[in-house]
Protein backbone atom coordinates (compact mmCIF):
# COMPACT_ATOMS: atom_id res chain seq x y z
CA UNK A 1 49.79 -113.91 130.94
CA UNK A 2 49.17 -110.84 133.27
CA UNK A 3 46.05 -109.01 133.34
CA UNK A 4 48.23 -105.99 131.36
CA UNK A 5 49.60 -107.92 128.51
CA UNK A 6 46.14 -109.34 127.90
CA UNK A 7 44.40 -105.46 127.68
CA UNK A 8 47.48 -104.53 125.20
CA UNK A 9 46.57 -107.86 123.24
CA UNK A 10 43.26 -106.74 122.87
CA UNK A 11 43.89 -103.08 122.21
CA UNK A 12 46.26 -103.92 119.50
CA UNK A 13 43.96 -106.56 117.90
CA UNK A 14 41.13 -104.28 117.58
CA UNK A 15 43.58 -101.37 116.18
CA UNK A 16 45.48 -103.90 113.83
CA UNK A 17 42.27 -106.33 112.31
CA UNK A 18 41.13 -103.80 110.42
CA UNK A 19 43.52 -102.00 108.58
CA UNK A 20 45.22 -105.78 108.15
CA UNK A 21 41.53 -107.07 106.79
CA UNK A 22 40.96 -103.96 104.85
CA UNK A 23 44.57 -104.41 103.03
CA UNK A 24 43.90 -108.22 102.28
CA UNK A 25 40.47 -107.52 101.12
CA UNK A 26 41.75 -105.14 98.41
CA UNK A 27 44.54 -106.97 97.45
CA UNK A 28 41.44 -109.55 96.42
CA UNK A 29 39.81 -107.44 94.23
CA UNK A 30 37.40 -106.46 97.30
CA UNK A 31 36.19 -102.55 96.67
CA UNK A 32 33.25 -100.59 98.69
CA UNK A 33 30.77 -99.08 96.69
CA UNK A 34 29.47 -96.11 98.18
CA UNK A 35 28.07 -94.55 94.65
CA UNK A 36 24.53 -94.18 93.87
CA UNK A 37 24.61 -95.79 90.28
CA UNK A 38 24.94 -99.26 91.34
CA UNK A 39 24.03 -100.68 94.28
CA UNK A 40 26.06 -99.78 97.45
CA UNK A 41 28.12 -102.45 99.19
CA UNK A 42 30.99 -105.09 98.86
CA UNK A 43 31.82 -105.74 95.13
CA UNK A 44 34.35 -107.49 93.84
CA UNK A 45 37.03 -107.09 91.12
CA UNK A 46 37.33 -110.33 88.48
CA UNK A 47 39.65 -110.34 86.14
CA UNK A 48 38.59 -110.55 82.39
CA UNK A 49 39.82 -113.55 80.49
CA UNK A 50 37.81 -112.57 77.54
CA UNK A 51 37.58 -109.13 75.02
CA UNK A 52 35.16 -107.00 77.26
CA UNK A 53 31.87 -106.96 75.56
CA UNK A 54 28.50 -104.70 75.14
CA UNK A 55 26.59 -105.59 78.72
CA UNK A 56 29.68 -106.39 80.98
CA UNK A 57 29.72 -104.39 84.28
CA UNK A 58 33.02 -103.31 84.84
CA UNK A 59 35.40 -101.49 87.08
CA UNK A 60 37.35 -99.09 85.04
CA UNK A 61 39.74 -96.68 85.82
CA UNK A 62 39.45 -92.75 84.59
CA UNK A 63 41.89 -91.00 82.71
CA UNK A 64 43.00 -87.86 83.42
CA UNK A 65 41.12 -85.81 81.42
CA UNK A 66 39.18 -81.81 81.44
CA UNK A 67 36.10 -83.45 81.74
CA UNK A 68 37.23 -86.29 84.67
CA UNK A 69 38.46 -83.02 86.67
CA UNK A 70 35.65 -81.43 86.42
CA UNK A 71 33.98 -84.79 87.88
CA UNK A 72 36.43 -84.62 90.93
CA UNK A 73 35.99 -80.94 91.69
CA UNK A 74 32.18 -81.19 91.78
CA UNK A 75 32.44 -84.85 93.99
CA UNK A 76 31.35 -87.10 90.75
CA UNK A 77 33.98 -89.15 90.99
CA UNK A 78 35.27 -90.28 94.46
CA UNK A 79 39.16 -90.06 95.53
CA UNK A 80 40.59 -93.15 95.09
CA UNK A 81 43.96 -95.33 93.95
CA UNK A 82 43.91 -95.11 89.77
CA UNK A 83 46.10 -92.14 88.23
CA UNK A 84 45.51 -89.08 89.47
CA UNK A 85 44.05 -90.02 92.31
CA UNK A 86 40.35 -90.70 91.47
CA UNK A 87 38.71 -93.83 92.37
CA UNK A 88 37.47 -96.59 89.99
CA UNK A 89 34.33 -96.29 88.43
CA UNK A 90 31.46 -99.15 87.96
CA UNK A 91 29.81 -98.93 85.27
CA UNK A 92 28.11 -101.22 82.29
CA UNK A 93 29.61 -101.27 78.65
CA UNK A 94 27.22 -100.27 76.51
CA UNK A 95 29.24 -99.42 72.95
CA UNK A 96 32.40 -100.64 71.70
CA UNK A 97 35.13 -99.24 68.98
CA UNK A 98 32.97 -98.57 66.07
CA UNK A 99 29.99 -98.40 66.85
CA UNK A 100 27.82 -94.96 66.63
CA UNK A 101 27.00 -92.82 69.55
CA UNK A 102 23.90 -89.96 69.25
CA UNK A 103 22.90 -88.10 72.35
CA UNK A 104 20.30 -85.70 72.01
CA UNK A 105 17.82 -86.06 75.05
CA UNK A 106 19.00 -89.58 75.05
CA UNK A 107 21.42 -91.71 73.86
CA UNK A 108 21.48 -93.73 70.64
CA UNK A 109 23.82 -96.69 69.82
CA UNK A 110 23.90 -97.69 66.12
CA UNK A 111 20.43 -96.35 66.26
CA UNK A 112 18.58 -98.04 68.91
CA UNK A 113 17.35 -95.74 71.79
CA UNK A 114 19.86 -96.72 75.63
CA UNK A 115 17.06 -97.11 78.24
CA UNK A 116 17.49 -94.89 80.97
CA UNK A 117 19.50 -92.66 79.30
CA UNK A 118 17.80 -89.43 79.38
CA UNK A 119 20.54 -86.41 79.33
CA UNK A 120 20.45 -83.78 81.86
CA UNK A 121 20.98 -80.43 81.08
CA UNK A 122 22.31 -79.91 84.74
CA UNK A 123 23.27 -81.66 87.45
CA UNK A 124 20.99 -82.32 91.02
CA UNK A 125 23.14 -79.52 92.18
CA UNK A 126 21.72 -76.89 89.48
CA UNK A 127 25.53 -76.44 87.37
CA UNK A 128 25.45 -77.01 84.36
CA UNK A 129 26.47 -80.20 82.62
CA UNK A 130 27.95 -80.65 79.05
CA UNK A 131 26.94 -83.75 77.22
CA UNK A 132 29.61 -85.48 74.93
CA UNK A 133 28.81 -84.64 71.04
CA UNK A 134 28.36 -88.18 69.80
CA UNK A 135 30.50 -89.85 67.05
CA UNK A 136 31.88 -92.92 66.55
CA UNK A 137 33.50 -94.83 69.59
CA UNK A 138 37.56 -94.64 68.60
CA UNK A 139 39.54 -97.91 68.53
CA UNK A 140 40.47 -99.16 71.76
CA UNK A 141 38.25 -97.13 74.00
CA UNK A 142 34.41 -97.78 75.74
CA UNK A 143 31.35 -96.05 76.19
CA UNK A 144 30.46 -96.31 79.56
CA UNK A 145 26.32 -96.32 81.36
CA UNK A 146 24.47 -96.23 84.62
CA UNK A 147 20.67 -96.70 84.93
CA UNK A 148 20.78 -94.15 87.83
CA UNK A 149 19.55 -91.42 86.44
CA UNK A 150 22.17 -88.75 88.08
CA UNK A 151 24.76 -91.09 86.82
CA UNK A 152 28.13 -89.26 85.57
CA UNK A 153 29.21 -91.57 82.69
CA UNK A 154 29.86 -91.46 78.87
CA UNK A 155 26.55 -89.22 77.97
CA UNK A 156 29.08 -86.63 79.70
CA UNK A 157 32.71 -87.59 79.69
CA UNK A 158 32.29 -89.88 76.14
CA UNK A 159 34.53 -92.65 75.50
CA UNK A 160 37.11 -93.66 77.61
CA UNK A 161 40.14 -95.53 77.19
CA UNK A 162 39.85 -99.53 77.54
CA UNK A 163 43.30 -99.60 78.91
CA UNK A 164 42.05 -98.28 82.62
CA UNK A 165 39.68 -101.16 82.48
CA UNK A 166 40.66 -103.62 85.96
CA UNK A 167 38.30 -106.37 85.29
CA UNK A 168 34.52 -107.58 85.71
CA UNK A 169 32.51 -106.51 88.93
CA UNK A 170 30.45 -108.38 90.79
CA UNK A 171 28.30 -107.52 93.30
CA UNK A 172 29.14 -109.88 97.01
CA UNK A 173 27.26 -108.12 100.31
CA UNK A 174 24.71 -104.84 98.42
CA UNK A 175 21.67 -102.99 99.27
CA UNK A 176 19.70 -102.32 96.63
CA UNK A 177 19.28 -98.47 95.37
């Protein structure tokens, strides 16, 4: 092998390996977290062999939706490969169909107080934010938390549809927030 043919080798190795690696990891479940409400790094997508229940952390796509635009246009919610072009979110089920929502400064569920769930009148940027009224979570649809304090979840957008939902995720290479 000439000297030439080995430099194009290597020039089209290092062009090709990661696009190649970056396709294979995501047809894995691999996704990059690069969102302050959980912890940023390599997560991975599991699928759910089991109804999703209160506590899971999930990866769930968002609908298209008034509020969901809203999160695009102010950078809330990343771009990304679900409808409408916005990226999965991670976040941790915290109500199912049913059960009873209250937000006030903080969010209720059936009438025990969500830690970490304080409600923000606006957000780090100074807009204003809208918090969802409350109710009753409808059939077939999940109320959605982040610890993270500038988290953009249900206390804003309420309930979302379970059908979005793409499976379990689990943390595989993060830095802690």
């Amino acid at each position: 092998m000439t000297i030439r043919r080995i430099r194009t080798a290597v020039i089209a190795a290092i062009v090709l390996i990661p696009p190649v690696t970056s396709v294979v990891a995501y047809g894995a479940g691999f996704r990059l977290n690069l969102t302050p409400s959980y912890p940023l790094g390599l997560w991975r997508i599991e699928a759910l062999t089991r109804p999703v229940a209160v506590g899971d952390v999930i990866f769930i796509c968002p609908p298209r939706t008034p509020a969901f635009a809203l999160g695009v246009e102010r950078g809330y919610v990343r771009p990304g490969t679900c409808e409408g072009g916005m990226s999965p979110l991670i976040k941790t089920v915290v109500a199912l169909s049913g059960q009873s929502v209250d937000i006030a400064g903080s969010v209720t569920i059936d009438g025990t107080a969500l830690p970490h769930s304080d409600v923000h009148a606006v957000d780090a940027a100074g807009r204003a934010l809208a918090p969802y009224s409350g109710g009753f979570v409808p059939t077939g649809a999940l109320f959605l938390h982040s610890d993270f304090a500038g988290s953009y979840d249900s206390r804003y957008f309420g309930p979302i549809p379970a059908s979005g939902l793409l499976g379990l995720a689990h943390p595989v290479f993060t830095f802690d927030r």
